[in-house]
C-alpha atoms as a PDB file:
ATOM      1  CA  UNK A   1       4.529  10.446  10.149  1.00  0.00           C
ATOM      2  CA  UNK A   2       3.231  14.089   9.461  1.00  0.00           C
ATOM      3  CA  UNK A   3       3.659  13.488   5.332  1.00  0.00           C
ATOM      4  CA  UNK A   4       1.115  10.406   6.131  1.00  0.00           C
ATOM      5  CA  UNK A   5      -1.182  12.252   8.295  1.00  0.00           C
ATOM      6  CA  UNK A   6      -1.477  15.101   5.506  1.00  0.00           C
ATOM      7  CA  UNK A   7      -2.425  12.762   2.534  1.00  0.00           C
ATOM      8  CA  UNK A   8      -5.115  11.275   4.362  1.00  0.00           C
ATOM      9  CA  UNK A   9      -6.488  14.200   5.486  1.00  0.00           C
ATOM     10  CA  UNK A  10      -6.111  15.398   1.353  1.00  0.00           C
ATOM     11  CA  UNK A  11      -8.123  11.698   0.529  1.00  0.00           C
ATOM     12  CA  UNK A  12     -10.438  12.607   2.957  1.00  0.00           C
ATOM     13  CA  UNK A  13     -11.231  15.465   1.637  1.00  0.00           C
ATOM     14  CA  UNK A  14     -11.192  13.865  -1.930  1.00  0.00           C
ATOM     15  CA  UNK A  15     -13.525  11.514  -0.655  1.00  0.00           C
ATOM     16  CA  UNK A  16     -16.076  14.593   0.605  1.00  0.00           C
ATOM     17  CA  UNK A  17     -15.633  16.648  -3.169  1.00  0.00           C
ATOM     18  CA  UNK A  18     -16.412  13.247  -5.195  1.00  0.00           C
ATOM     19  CA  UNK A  19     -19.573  12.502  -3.016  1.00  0.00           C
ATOM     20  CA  UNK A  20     -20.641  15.987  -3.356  1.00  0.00           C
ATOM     21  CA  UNK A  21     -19.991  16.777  -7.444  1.00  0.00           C
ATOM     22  CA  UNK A  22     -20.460  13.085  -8.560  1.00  0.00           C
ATOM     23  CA  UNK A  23     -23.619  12.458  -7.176  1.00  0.00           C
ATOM     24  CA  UNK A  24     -25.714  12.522 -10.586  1.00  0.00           C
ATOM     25  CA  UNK A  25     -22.937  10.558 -11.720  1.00  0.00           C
ATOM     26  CA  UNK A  26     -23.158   8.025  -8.825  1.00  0.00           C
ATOM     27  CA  UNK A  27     -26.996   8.226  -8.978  1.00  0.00           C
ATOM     28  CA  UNK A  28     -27.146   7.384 -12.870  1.00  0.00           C
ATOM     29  CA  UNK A  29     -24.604   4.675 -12.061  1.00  0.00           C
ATOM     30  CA  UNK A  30     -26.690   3.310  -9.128  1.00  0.00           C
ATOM     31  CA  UNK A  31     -29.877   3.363 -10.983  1.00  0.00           C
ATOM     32  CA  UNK A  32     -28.231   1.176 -13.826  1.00  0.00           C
ATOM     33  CA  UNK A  33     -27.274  -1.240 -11.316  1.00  0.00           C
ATOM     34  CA  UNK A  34     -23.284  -0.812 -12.640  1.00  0.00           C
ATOM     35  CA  UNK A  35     -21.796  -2.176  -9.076  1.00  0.00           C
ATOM     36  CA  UNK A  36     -18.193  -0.707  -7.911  1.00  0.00           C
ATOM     37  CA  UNK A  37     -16.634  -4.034  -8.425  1.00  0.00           C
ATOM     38  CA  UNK A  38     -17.704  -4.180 -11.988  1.00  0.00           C
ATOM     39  CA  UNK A  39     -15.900  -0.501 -12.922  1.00  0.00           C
ATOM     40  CA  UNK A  40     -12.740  -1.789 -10.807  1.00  0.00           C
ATOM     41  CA  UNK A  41     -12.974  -5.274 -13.108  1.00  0.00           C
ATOM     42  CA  UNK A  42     -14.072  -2.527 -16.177  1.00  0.00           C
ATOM     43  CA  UNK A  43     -10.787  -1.028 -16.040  1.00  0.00           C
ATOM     44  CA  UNK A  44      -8.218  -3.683 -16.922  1.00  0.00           C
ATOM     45  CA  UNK A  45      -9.398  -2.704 -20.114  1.00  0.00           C
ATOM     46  CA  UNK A  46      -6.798  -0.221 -20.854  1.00  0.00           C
ATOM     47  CA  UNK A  47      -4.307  -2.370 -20.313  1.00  0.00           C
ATOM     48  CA  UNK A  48      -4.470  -3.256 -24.034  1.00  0.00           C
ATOM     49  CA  UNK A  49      -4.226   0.086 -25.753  1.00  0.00           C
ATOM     50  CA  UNK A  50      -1.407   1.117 -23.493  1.00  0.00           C
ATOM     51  CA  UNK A  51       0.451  -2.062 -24.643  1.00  0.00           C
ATOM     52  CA  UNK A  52      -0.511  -1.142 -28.102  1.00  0.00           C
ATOM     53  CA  UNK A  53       0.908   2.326 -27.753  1.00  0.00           C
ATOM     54  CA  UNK A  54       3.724   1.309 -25.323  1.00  0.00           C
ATOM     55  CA  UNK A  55       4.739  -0.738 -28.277  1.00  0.00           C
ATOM     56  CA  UNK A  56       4.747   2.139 -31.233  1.00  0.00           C
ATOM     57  CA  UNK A  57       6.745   3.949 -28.731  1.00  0.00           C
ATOM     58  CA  UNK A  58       3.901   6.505 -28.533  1.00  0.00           C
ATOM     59  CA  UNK A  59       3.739   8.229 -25.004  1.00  0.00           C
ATOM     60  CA  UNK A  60       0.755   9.933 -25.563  1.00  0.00           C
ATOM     61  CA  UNK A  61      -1.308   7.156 -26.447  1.00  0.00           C
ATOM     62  CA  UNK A  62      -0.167   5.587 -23.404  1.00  0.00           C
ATOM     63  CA  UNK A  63      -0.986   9.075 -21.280  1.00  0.00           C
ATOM     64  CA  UNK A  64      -4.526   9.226 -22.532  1.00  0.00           C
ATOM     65  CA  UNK A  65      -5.357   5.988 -21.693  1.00  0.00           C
ATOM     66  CA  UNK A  66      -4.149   5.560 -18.147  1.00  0.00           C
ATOM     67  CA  UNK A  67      -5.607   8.872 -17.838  1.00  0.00           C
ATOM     68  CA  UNK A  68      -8.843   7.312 -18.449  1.00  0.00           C
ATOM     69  CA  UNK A  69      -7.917   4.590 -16.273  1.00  0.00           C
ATOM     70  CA  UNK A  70      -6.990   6.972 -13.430  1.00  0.00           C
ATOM     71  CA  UNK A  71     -10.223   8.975 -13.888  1.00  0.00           C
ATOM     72  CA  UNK A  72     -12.850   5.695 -13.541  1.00  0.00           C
ATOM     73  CA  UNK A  73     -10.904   4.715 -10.324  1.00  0.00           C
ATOM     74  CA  UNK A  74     -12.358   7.893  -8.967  1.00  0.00           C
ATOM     75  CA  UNK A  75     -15.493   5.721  -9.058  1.00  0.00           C
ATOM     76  CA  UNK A  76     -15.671   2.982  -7.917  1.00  0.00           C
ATOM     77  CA  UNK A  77     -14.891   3.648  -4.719  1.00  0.00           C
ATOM     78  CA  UNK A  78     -17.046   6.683  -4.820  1.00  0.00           C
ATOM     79  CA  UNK A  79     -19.695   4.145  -5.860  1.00  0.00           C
ATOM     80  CA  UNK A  80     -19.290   2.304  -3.252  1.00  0.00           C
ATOM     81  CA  UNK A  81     -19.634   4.962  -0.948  1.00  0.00           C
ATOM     82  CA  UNK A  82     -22.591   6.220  -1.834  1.00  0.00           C
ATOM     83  CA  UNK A  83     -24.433   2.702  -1.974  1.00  0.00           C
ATOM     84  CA  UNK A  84     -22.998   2.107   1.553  1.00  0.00           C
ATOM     85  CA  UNK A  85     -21.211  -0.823   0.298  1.00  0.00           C
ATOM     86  CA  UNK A  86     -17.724  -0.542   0.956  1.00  0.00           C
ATOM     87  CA  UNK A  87     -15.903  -3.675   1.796  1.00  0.00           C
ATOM     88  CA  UNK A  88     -12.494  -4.971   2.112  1.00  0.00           C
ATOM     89  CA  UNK A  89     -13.019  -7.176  -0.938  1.00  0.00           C
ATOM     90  CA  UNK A  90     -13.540  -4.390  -2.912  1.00  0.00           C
ATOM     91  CA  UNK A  91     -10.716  -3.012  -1.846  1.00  0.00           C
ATOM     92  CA  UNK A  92      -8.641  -5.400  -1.989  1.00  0.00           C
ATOM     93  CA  UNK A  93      -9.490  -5.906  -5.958  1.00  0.00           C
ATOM     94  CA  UNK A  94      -8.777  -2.362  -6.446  1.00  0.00           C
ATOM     95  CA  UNK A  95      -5.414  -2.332  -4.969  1.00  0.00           C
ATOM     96  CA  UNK A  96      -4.578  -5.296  -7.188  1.00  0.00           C
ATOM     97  CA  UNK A  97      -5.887  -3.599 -10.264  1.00  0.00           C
ATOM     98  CA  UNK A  98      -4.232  -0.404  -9.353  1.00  0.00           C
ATOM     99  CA  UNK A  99      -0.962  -2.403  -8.775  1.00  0.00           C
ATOM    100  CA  UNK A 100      -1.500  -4.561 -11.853  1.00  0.00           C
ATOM    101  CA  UNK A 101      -1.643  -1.557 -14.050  1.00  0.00           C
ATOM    102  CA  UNK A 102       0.835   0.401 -12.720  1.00  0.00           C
ATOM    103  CA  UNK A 103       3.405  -2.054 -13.187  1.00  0.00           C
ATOM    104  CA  UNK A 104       2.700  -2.657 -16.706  1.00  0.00           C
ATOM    105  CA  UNK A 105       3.092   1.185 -17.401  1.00  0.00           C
ATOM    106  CA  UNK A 106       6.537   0.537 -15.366  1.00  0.00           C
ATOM    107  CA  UNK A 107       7.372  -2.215 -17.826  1.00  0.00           C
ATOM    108  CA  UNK A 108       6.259  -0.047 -20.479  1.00  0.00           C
ATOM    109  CA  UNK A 109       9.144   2.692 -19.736  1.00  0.00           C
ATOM    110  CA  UNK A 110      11.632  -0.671 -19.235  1.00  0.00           C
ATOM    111  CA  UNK A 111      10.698  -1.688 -22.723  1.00  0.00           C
ATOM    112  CA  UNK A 112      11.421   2.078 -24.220  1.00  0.00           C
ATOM    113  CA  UNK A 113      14.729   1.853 -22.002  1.00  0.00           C
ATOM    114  CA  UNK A 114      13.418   5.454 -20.879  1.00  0.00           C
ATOM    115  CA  UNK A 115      15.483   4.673 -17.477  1.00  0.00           C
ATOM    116  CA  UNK A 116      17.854   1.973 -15.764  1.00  0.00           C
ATOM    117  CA  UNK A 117      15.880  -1.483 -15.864  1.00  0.00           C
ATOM    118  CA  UNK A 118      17.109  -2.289 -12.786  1.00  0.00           C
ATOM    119  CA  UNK A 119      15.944   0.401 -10.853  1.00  0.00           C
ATOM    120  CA  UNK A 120      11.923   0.346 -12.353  1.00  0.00           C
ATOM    121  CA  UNK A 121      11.968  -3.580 -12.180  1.00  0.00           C
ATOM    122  CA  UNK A 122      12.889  -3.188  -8.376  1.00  0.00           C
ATOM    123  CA  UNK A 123      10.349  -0.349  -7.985  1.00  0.00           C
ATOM    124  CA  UNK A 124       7.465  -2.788  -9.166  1.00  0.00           C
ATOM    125  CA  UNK A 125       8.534  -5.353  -6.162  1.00  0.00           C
ATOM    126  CA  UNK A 126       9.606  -2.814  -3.885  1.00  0.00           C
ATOM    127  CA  UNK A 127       6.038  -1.660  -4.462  1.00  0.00           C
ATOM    128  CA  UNK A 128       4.072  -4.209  -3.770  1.00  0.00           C
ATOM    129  CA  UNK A 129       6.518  -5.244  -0.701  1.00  0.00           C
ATOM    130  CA  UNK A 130       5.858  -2.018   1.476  1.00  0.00           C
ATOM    131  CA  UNK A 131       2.060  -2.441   1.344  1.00  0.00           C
ATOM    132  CA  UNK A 132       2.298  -6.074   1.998  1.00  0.00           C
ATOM    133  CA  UNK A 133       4.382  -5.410   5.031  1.00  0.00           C
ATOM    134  CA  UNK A 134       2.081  -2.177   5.760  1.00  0.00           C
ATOM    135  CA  UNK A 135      -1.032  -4.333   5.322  1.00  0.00           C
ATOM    136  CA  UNK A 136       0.327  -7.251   7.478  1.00  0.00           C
ATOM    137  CA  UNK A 137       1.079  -4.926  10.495  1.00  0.00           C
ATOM    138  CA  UNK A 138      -1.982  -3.572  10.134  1.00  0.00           C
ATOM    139  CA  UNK A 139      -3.936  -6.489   9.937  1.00  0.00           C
ATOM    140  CA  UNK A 140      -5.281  -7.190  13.492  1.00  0.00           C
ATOM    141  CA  UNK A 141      -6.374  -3.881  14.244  1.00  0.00           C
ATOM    142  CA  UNK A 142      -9.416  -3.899  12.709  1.00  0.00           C
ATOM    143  CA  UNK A 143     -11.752  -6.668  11.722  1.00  0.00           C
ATOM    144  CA  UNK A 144     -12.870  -7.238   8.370  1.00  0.00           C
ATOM    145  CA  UNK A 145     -15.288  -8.706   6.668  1.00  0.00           C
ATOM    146  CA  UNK A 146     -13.046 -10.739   4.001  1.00  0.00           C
ATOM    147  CA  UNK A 147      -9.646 -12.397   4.410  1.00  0.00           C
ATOM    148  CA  UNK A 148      -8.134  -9.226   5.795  1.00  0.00           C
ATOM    149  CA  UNK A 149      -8.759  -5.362   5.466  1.00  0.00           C
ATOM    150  CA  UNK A 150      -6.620  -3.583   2.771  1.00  0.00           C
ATOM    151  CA  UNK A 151      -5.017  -0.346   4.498  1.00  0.00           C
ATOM    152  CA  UNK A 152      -2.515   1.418   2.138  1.00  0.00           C
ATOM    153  CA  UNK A 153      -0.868   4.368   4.850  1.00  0.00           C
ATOM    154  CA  UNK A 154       2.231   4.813   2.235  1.00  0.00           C
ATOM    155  CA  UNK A 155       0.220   5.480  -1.243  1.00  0.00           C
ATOM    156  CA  UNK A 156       1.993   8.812  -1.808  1.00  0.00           C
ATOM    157  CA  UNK A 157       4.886   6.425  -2.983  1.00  0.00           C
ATOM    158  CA  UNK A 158       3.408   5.756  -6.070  1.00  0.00           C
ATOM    159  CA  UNK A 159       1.237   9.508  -6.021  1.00  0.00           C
ATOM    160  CA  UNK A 160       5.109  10.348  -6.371  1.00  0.00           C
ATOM    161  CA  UNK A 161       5.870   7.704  -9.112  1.00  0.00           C
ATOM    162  CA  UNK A 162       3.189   9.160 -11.257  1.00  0.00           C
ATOM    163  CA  UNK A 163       4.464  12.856 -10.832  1.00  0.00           C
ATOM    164  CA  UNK A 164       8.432  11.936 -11.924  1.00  0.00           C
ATOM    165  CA  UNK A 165       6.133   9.645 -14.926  1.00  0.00           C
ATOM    166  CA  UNK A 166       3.831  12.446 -15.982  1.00  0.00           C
ATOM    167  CA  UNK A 167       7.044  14.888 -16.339  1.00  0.00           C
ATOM    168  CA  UNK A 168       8.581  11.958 -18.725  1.00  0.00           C
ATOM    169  CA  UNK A 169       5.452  12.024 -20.900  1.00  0.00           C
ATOM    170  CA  UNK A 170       6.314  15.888 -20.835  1.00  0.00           C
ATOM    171  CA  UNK A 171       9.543  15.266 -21.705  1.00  0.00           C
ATOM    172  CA  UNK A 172      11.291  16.187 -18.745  1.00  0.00           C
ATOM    173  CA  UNK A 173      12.538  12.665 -17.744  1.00  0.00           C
ATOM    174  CA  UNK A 174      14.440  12.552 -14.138  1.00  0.00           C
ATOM    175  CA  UNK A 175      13.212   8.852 -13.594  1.00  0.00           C
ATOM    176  CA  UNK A 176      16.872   7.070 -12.702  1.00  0.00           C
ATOM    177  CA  UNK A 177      17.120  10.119  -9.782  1.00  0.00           C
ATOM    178  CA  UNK A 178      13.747  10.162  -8.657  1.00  0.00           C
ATOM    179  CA  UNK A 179      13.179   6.251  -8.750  1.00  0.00           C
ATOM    180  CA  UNK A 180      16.272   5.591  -6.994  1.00  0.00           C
ATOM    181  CA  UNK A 181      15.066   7.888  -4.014  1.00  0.00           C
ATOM    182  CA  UNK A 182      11.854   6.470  -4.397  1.00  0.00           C
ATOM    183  CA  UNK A 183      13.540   2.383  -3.541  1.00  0.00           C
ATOM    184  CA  UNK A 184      15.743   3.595  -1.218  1.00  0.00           C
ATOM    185  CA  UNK A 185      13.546   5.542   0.822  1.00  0.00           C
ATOM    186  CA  UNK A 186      10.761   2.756  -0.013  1.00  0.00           C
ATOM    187  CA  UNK A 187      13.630   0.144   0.828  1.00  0.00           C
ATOM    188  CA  UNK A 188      13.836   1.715   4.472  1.00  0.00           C
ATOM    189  CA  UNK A 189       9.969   1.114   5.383  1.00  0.00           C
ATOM    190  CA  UNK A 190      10.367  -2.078   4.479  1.00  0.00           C
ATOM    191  CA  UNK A 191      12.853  -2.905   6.849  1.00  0.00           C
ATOM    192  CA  UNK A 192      10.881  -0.146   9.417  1.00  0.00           C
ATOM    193  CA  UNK A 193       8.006  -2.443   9.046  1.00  0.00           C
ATOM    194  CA  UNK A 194       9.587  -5.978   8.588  1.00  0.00           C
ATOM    195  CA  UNK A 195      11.084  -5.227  12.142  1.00  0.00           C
ATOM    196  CA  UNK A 196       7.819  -3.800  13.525  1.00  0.00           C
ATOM    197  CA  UNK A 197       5.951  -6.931  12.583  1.00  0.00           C
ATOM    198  CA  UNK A 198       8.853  -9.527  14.109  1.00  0.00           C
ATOM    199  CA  UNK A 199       8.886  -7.864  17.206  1.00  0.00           C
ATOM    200  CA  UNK A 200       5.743  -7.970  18.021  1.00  0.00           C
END
């Protein structure tokens, strides 16, 4: 998949810019002995305010806030990188925070009726599905040091998500289109995958 192979050569290359430009950031970080688990765990935070603002119907509230959500998960990881302490716990936690969150801002939009229900509930499971199925495949290539290594290949699904999301805080909202290409073309790796992993 040449769309894959490009967005991880883009996160590697996001991974190489953090390490260089964060590093008094990671250093101070480091020398408080803040651990990358604890600003994954930190995060969940801003789930309340973007309830709060979800619920006076106020968008930008709600964009500020995940925006500052968005901008400590550059850490953590980065954190861990520099402290040579990456591990597939870790990981895992911040794929389940990352989910977590995101589908609350999708349940957000469902409670402003900003788009069909049907189609953001099903984009929530769909989701979480594909990198289930992705991780399972994926699973006994590598060994890892916890119950099994997290490897999300499809995150420019949600990368995607955002985008149509960030033009509806705009106030450009094309969320029933795009989120209906989104399942169906999310729909088809899961049964790409489902059949990968039964026949082997």
């Amino acid at each position: 998949m040449g769309f894959t192979t490009s967005f991880t050569k883009f996160r590697q290359w996001s991974y190489k810019w953090r390490a260089k430009y964060f590093r008094p950031i990671l250093k101070l970080l480091a020398d408080l002995k803040i651990t990358p688990n604890q600003i994954t765990t930190f995060r969940l935070i801003f789930i309340l305010p973007i309830i709060y603002y979800f619920y006076l119907g106020n968008l930008l509230g709600v964009l500020i806030f995940y925006l500052l959500f968005w901008i400590l998960d550059l850490f953590d990881g980065s954190l861990a990188r520099y402290l040579n302490a990456t591990n597939d716990k870790g990981g895992f936690l911040d794929s389940v925070v990352d989910h977590f969150v995101y589908s609350i801002l999708i349940l957000g939009f469902i409670y402003l009726q900003a788009a069909n229900i049907i189609l953001l509930a099903y984009n929530i499971i769909i989701q979480l599905l594909v990198n289930l199925l992705v991780n399972v495949k994926n699973s006994g290539k590598e060994k890892s040091d916890w119950l099994f290594k997290v490897k999300p290949y499809l995150p420019y699904f949600k990368t995607l998500a955002h985008l149509f999301l960030f033009l509806c805080f705009l106030g450009f909202n094309y969320l029933n289109l795009s989120f209906l290409i989104l399942n169906i073309w999310m729909t088809a790796d899961c049964l790409y995958y489902y059949f990968k992993i039964k026949n082997n």
